[in-house]
PDB file of N, CA and C in Angstrom:
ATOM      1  N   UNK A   1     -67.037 -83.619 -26.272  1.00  0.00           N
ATOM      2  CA  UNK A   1     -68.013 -82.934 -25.447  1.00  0.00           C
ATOM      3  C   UNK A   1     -68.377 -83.786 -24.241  1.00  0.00           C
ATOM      4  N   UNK A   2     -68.977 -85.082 -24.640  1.00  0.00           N
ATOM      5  CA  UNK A   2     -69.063 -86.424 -23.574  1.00  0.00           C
ATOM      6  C   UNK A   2     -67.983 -85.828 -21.847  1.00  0.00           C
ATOM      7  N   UNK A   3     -66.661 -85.492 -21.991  1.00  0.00           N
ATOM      8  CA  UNK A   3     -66.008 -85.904 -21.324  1.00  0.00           C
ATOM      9  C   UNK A   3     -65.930 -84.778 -20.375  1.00  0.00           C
ATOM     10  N   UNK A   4     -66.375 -84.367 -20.458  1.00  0.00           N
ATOM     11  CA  UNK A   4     -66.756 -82.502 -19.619  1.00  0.00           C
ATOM     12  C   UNK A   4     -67.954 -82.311 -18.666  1.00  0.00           C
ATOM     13  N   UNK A   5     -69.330 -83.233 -19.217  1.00  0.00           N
ATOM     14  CA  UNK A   5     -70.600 -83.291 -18.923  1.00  0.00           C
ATOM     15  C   UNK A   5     -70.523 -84.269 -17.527  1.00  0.00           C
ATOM     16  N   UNK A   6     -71.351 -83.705 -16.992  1.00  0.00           N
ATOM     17  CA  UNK A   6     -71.898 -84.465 -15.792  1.00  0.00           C
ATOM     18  C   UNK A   6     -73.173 -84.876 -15.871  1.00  0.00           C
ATOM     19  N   UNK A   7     -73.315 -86.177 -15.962  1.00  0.00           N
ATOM     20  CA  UNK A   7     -75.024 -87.407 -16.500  1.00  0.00           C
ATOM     21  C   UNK A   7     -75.710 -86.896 -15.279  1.00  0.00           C
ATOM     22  N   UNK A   8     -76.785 -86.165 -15.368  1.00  0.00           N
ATOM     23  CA  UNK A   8     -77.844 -86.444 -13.666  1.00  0.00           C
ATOM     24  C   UNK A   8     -78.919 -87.662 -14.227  1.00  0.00           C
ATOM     25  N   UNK A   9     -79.337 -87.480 -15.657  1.00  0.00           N
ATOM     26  CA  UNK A   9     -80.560 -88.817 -15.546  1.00  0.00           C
ATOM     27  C   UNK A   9     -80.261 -88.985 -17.190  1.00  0.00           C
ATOM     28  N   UNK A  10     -80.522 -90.725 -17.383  1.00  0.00           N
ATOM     29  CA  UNK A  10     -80.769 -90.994 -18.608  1.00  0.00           C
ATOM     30  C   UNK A  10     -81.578 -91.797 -19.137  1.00  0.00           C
ATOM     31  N   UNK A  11     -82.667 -91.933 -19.977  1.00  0.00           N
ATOM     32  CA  UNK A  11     -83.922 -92.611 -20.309  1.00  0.00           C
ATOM     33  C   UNK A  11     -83.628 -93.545 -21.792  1.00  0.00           C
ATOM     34  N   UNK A  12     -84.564 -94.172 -21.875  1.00  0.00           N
ATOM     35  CA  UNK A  12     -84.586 -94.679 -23.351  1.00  0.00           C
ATOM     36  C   UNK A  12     -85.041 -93.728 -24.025  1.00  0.00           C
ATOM     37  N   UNK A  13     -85.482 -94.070 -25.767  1.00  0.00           N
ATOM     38  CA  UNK A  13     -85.885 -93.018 -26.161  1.00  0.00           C
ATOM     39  C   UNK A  13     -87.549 -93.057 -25.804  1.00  0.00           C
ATOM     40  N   UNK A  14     -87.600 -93.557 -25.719  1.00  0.00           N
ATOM     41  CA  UNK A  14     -89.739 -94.440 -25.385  1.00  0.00           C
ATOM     42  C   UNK A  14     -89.913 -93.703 -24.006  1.00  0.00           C
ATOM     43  N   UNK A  15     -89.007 -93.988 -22.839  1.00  0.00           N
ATOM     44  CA  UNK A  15     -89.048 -93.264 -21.518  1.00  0.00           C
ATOM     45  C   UNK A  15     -88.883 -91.780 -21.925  1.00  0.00           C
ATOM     46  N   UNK A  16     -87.793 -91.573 -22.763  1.00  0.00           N
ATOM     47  CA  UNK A  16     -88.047 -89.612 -22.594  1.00  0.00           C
ATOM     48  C   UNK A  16     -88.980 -89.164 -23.463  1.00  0.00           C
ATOM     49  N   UNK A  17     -89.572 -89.659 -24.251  1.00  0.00           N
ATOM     50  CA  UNK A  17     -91.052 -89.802 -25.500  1.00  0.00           C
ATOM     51  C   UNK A  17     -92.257 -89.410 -23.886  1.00  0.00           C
ATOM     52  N   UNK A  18     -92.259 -90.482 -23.050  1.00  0.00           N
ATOM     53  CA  UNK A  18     -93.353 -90.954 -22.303  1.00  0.00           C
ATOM     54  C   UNK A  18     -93.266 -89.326 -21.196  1.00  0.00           C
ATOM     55  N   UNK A  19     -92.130 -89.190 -20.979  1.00  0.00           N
ATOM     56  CA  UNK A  19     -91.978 -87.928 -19.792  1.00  0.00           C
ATOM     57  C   UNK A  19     -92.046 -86.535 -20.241  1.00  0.00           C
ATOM     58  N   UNK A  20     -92.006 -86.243 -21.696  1.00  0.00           N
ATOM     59  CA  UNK A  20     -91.863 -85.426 -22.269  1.00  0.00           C
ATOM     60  C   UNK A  20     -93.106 -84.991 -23.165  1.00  0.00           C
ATOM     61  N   UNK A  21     -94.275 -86.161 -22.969  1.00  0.00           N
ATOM     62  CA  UNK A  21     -95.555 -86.074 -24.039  1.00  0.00           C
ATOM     63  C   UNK A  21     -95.277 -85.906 -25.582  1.00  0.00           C
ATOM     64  N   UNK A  22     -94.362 -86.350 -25.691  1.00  0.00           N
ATOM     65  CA  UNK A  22     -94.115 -86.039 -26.579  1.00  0.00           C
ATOM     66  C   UNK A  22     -94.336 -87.315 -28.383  1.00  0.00           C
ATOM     67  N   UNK A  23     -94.818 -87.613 -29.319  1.00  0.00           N
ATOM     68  CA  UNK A  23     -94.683 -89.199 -29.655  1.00  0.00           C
ATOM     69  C   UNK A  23     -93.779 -89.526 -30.701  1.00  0.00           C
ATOM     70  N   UNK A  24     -92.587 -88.481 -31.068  1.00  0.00           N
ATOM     71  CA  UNK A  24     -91.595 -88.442 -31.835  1.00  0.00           C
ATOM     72  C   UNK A  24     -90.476 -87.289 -31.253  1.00  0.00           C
ATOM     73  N   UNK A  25     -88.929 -87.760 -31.525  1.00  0.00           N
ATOM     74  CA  UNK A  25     -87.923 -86.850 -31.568  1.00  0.00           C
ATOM     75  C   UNK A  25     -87.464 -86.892 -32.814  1.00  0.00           C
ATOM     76  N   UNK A  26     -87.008 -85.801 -33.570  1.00  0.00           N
ATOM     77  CA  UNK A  26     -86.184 -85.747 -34.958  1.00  0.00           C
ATOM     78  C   UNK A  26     -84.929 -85.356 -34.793  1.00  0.00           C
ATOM     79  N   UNK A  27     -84.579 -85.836 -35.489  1.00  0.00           N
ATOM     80  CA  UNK A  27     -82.672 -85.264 -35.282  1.00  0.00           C
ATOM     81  C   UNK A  27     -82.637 -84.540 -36.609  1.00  0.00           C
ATOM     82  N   UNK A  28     -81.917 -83.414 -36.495  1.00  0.00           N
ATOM     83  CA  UNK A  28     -81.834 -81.906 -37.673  1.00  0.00           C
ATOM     84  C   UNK A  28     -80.579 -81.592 -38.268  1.00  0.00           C
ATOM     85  N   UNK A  29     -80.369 -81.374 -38.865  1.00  0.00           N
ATOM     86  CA  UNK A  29     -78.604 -80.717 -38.616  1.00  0.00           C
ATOM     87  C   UNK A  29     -79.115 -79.113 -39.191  1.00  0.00           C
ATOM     88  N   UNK A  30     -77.643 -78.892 -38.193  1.00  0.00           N
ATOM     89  CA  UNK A  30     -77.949 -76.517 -38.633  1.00  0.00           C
ATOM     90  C   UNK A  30     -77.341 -76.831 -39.697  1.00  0.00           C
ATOM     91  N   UNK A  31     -77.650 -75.878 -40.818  1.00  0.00           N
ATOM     92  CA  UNK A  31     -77.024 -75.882 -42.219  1.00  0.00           C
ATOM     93  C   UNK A  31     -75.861 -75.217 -41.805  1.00  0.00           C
ATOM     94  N   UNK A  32     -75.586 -74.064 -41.191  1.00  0.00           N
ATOM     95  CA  UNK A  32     -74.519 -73.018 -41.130  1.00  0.00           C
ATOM     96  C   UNK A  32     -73.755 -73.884 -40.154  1.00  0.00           C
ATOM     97  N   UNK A  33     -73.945 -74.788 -38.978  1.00  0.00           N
ATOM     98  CA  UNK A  33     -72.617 -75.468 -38.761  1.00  0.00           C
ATOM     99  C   UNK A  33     -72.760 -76.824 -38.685  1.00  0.00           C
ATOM    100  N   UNK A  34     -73.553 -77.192 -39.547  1.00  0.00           N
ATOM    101  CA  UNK A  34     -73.178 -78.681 -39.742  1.00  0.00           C
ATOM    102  C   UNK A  34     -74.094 -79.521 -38.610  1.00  0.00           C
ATOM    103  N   UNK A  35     -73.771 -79.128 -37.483  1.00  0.00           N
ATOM    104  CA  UNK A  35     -73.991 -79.994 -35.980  1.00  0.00           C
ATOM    105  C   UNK A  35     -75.801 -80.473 -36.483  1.00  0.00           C
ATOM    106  N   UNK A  36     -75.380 -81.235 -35.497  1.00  0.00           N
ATOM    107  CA  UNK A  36     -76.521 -81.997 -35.165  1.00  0.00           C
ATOM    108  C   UNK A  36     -77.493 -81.692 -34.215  1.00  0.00           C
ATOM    109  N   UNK A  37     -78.683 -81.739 -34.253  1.00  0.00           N
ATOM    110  CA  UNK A  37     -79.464 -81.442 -32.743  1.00  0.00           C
ATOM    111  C   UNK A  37     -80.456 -82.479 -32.966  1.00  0.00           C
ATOM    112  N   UNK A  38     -81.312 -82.616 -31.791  1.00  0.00           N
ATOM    113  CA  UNK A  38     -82.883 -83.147 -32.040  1.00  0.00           C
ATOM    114  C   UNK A  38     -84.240 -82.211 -31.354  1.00  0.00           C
ATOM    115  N   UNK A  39     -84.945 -82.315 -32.258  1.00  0.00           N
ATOM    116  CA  UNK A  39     -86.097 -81.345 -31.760  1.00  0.00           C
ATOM    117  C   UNK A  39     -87.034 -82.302 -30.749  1.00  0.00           C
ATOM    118  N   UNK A  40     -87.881 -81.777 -29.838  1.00  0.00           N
ATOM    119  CA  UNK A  40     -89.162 -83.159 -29.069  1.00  0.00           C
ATOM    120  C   UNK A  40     -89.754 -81.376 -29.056  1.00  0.00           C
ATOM    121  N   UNK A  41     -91.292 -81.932 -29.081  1.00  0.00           N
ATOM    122  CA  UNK A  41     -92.073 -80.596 -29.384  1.00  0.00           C
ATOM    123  C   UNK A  41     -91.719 -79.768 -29.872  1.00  0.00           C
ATOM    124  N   UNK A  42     -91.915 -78.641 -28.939  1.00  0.00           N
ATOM    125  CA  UNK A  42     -91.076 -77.593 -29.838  1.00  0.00           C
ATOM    126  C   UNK A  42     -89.786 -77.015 -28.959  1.00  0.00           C
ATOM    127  N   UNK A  43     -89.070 -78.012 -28.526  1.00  0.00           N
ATOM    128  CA  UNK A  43     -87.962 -77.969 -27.619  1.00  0.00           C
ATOM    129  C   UNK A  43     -86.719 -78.682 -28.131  1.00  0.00           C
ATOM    130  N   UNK A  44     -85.755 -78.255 -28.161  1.00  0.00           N
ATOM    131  CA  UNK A  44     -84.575 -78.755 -28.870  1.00  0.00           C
ATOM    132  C   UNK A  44     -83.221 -79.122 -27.960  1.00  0.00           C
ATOM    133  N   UNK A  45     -82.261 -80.370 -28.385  1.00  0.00           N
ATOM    134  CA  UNK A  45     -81.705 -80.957 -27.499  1.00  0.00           C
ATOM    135  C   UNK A  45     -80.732 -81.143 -28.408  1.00  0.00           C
ATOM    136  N   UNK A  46     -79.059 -81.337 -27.374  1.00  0.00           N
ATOM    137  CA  UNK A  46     -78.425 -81.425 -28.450  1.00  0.00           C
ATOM    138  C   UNK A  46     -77.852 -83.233 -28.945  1.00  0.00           C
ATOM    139  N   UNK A  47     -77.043 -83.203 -29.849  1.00  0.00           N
ATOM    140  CA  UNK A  47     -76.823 -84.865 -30.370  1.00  0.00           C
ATOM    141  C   UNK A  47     -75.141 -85.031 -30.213  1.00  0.00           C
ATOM    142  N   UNK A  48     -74.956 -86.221 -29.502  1.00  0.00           N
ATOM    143  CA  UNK A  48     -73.239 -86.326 -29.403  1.00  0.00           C
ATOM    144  C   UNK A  48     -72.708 -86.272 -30.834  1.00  0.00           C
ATOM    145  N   UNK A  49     -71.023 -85.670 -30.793  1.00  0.00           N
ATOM    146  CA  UNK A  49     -70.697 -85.565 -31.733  1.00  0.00           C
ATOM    147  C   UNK A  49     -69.875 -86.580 -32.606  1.00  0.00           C
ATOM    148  N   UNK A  50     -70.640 -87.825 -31.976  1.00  0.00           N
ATOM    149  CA  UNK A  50     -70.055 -89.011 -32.715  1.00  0.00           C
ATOM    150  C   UNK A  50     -70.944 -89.064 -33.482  1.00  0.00           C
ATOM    151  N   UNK A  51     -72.394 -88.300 -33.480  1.00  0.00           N
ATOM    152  CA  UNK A  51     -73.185 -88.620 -34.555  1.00  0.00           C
ATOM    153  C   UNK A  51     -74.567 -89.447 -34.266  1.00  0.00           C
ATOM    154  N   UNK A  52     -75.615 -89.746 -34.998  1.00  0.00           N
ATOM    155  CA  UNK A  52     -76.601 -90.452 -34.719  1.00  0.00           C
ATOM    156  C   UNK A  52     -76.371 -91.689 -34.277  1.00  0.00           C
ATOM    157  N   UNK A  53     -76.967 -92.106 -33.115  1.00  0.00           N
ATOM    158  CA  UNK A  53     -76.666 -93.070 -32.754  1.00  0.00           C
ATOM    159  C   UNK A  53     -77.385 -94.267 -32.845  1.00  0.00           C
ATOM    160  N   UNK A  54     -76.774 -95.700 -32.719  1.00  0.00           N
ATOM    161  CA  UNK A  54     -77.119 -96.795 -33.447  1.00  0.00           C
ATOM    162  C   UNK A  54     -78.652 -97.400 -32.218  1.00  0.00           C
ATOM    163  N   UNK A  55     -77.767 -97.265 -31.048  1.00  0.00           N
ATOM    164  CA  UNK A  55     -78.930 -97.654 -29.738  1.00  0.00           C
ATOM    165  C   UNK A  55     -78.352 -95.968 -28.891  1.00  0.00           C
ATOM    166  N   UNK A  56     -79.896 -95.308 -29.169  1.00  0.00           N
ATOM    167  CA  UNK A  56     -79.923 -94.028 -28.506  1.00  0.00           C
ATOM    168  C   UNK A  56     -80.265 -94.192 -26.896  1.00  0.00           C
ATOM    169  N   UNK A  57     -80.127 -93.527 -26.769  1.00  0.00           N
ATOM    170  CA  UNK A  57     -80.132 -92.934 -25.200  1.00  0.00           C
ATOM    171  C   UNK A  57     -80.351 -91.545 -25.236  1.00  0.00           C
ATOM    172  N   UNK A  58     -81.279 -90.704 -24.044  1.00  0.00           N
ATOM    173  CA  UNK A  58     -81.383 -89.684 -23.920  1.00  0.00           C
ATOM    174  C   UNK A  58     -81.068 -89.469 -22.254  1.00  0.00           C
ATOM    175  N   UNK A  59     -80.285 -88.401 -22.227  1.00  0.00           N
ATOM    176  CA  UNK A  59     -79.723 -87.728 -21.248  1.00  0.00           C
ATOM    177  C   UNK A  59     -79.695 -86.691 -20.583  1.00  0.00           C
ATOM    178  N   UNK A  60     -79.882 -85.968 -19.473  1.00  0.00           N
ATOM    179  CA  UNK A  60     -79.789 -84.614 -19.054  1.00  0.00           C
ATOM    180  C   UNK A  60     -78.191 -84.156 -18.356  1.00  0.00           C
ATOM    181  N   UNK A  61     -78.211 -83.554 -18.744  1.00  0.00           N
ATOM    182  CA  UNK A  61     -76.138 -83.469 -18.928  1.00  0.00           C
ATOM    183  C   UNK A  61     -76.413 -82.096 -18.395  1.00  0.00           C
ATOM    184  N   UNK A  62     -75.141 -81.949 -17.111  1.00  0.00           N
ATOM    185  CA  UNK A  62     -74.511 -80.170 -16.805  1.00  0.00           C
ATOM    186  C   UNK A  62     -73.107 -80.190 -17.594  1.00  0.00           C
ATOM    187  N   UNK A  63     -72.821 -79.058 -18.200  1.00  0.00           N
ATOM    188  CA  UNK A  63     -72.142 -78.405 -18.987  1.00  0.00           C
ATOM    189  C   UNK A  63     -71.042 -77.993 -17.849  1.00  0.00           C
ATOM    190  N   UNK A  64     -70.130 -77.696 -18.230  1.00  0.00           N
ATOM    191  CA  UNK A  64     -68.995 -77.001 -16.945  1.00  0.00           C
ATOM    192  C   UNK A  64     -69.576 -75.952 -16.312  1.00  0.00           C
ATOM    193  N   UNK A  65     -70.002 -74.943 -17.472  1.00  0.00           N
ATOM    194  CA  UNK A  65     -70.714 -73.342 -17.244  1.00  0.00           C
ATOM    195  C   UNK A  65     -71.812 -73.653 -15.722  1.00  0.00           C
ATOM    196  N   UNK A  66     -72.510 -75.074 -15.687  1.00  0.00           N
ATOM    197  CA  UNK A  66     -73.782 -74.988 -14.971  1.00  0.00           C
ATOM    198  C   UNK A  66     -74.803 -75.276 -15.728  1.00  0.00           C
ATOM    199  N   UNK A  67     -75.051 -74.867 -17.247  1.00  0.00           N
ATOM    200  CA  UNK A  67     -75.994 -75.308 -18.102  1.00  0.00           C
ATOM    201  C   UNK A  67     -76.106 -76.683 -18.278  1.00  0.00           C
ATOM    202  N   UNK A  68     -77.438 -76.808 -18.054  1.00  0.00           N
ATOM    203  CA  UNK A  68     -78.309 -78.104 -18.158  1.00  0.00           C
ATOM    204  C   UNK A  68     -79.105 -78.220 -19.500  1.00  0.00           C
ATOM    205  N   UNK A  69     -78.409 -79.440 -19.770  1.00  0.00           N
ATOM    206  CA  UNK A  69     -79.579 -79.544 -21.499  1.00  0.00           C
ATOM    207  C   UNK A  69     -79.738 -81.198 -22.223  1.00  0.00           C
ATOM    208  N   UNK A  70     -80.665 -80.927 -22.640  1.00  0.00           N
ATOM    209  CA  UNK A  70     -80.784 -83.162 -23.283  1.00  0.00           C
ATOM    210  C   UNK A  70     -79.657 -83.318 -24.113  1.00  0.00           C
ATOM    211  N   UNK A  71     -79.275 -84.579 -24.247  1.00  0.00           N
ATOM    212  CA  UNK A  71     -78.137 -85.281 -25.127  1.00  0.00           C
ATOM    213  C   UNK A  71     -78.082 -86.374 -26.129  1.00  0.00           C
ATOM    214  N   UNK A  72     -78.786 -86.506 -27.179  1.00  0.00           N
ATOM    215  CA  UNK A  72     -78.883 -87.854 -27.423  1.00  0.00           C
ATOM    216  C   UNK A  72     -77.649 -88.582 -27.697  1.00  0.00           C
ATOM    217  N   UNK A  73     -77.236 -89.725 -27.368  1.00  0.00           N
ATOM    218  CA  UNK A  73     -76.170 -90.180 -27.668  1.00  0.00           C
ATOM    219  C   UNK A  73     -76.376 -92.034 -27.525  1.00  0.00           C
ATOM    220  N   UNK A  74     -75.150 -92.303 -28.097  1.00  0.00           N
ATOM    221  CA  UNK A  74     -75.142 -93.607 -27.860  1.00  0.00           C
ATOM    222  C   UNK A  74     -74.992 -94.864 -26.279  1.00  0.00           C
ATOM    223  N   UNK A  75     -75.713 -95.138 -26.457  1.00  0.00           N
ATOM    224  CA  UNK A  75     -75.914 -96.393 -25.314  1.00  0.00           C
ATOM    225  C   UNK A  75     -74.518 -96.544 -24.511  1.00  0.00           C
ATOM    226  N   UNK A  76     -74.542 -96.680 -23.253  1.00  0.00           N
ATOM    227  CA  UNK A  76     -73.385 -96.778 -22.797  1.00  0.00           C
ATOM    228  C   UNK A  76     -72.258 -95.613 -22.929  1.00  0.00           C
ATOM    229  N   UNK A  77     -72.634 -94.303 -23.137  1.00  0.00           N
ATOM    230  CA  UNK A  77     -71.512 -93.135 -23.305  1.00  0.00           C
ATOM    231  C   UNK A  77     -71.768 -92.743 -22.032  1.00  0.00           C
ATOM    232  N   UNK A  78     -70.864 -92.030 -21.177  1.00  0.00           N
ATOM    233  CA  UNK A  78     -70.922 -91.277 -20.260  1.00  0.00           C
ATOM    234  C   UNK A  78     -70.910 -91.838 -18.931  1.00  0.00           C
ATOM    235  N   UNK A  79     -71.252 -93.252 -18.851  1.00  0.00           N
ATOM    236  CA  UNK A  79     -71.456 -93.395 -17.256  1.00  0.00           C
ATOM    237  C   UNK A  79     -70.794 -95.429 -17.591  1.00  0.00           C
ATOM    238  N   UNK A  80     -71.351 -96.250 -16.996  1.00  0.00           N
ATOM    239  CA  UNK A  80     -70.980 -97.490 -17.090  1.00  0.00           C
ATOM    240  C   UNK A  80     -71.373 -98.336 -18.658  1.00  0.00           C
ATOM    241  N   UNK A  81     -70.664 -98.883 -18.693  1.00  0.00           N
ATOM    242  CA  UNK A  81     -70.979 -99.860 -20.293  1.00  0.00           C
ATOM    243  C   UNK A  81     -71.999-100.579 -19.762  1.00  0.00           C
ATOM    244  N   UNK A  82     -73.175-101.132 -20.695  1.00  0.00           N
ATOM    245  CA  UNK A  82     -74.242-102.038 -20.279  1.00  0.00           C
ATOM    246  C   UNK A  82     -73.514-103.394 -20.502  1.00  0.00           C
ATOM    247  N   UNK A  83     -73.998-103.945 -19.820  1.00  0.00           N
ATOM    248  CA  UNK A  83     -73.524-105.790 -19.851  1.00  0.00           C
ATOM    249  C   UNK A  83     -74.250-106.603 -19.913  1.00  0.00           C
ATOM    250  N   UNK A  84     -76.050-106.347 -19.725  1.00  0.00           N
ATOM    251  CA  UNK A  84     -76.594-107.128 -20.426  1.00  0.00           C
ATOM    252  C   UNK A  84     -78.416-106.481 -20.227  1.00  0.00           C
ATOM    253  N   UNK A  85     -79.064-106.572 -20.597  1.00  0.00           N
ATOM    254  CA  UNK A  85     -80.140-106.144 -20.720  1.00  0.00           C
ATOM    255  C   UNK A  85     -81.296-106.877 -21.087  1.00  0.00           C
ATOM    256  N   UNK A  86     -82.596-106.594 -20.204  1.00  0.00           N
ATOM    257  CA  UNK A  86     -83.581-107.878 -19.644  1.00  0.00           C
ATOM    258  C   UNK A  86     -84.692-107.323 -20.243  1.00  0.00           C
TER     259      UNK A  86
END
Protein backbone atom coordinates (compact mmCIF):
# COMPACT_ATOMS: atom_id res chain seq x y z
CA UNK A 1 0.00 0.00 0.00
CA UNK A 2 3.12 2.32 1.28
CA UNK A 3 4.26 2.46 -2.38
CA UNK A 4 1.23 4.11 -4.16
CA UNK A 5 0.62 6.87 -1.35
CA UNK A 6 1.80 10.25 -1.53
CA UNK A 7 3.14 11.56 2.40
CA UNK A 8 1.75 15.43 2.60
CA UNK A 9 2.50 15.50 6.60
CA UNK A 10 3.79 13.19 9.27
CA UNK A 11 3.72 13.62 13.18
CA UNK A 12 4.74 11.58 16.14
CA UNK A 13 2.19 9.88 17.86
CA UNK A 14 2.16 12.74 20.91
CA UNK A 15 2.12 15.50 17.88
CA UNK A 16 -1.01 13.86 16.15
CA UNK A 17 -2.55 13.13 19.98
CA UNK A 18 -1.75 17.12 20.50
CA UNK A 19 -3.48 18.28 16.88
CA UNK A 20 -6.18 16.03 17.03
CA UNK A 21 -7.34 16.65 20.96
CA UNK A 22 -7.33 13.74 21.21
CA UNK A 23 -5.29 11.67 24.58
CA UNK A 24 -5.23 8.10 23.11
CA UNK A 25 -5.22 6.20 19.58
CA UNK A 26 -6.22 2.36 19.60
CA UNK A 27 -5.39 0.11 16.97
CA UNK A 28 -8.58 -2.51 16.18
CA UNK A 29 -8.61 -5.16 13.78
CA UNK A 30 -12.16 -5.76 11.52
CA UNK A 31 -13.09 -9.28 12.44
CA UNK A 32 -14.51 -9.92 8.80
CA UNK A 33 -11.11 -8.88 7.20
CA UNK A 34 -8.61 -9.21 9.49
CA UNK A 35 -6.99 -5.57 8.68
CA UNK A 36 -5.98 -3.38 10.98
CA UNK A 37 -7.13 0.23 11.65
CA UNK A 38 -6.75 2.81 14.53
CA UNK A 39 -9.54 4.73 16.00
CA UNK A 40 -8.54 8.76 17.63
CA UNK A 41 -12.02 9.98 18.86
CA UNK A 42 -14.45 8.89 17.09
CA UNK A 43 -12.49 9.02 13.78
CA UNK A 44 -10.74 6.14 12.26
CA UNK A 45 -7.39 5.80 10.36
CA UNK A 46 -5.91 3.22 8.63
CA UNK A 47 -2.57 0.92 9.91
CA UNK A 48 0.31 -0.20 7.37
CA UNK A 49 0.13 -3.58 6.39
CA UNK A 50 3.29 -4.57 7.89
CA UNK A 51 1.39 -4.38 11.00
CA UNK A 52 1.72 -2.52 14.39
CA UNK A 53 4.44 -0.71 14.52
CA UNK A 54 7.50 -0.83 16.79
CA UNK A 55 8.32 3.30 16.56
CA UNK A 56 4.91 4.68 15.11
CA UNK A 57 4.49 7.48 13.07
CA UNK A 58 1.33 9.06 11.95
CA UNK A 59 0.71 10.25 8.50
CA UNK A 60 -1.70 11.94 6.08
CA UNK A 61 -1.32 9.95 2.83
CA UNK A 62 -3.27 10.63 -0.89
CA UNK A 63 -4.39 7.41 -2.25
CA UNK A 64 -4.07 7.28 -6.24
CA UNK A 65 -8.09 7.79 -6.36
CA UNK A 66 -7.32 11.47 -4.58
CA UNK A 67 -8.48 10.12 -1.17
CA UNK A 68 -6.85 11.51 1.75
CA UNK A 69 -6.68 9.52 5.05
CA UNK A 70 -4.22 8.91 8.41
CA UNK A 71 -1.66 6.02 8.31
CA UNK A 72 -0.07 4.67 11.16
CA UNK A 73 3.02 3.08 10.27
CA UNK A 74 6.47 2.53 11.06
CA UNK A 75 9.19 5.22 11.48
CA UNK A 76 11.00 5.92 8.46
CA UNK A 77 8.31 4.27 5.79
CA UNK A 78 7.46 6.37 2.98
CA UNK A 79 9.76 9.27 2.70
CA UNK A 80 13.67 9.36 4.00
CA UNK A 81 15.19 6.83 6.68
CA UNK A 82 15.92 8.77 10.01
CA UNK A 83 19.67 8.93 10.84
CA UNK A 84 19.60 10.23 13.98
CA UNK A 85 17.31 11.90 16.34
CA UNK A 86 17.78 14.80 19.06
Amino acid sequence: MDNQLTFHETLTVEQFKAAQRVDKIQVKQNPKTNKLFFTFGSKTGAVAVKGIPAHPMVSEVEAPDGSTFWLLHEEGTGSAPVLATF
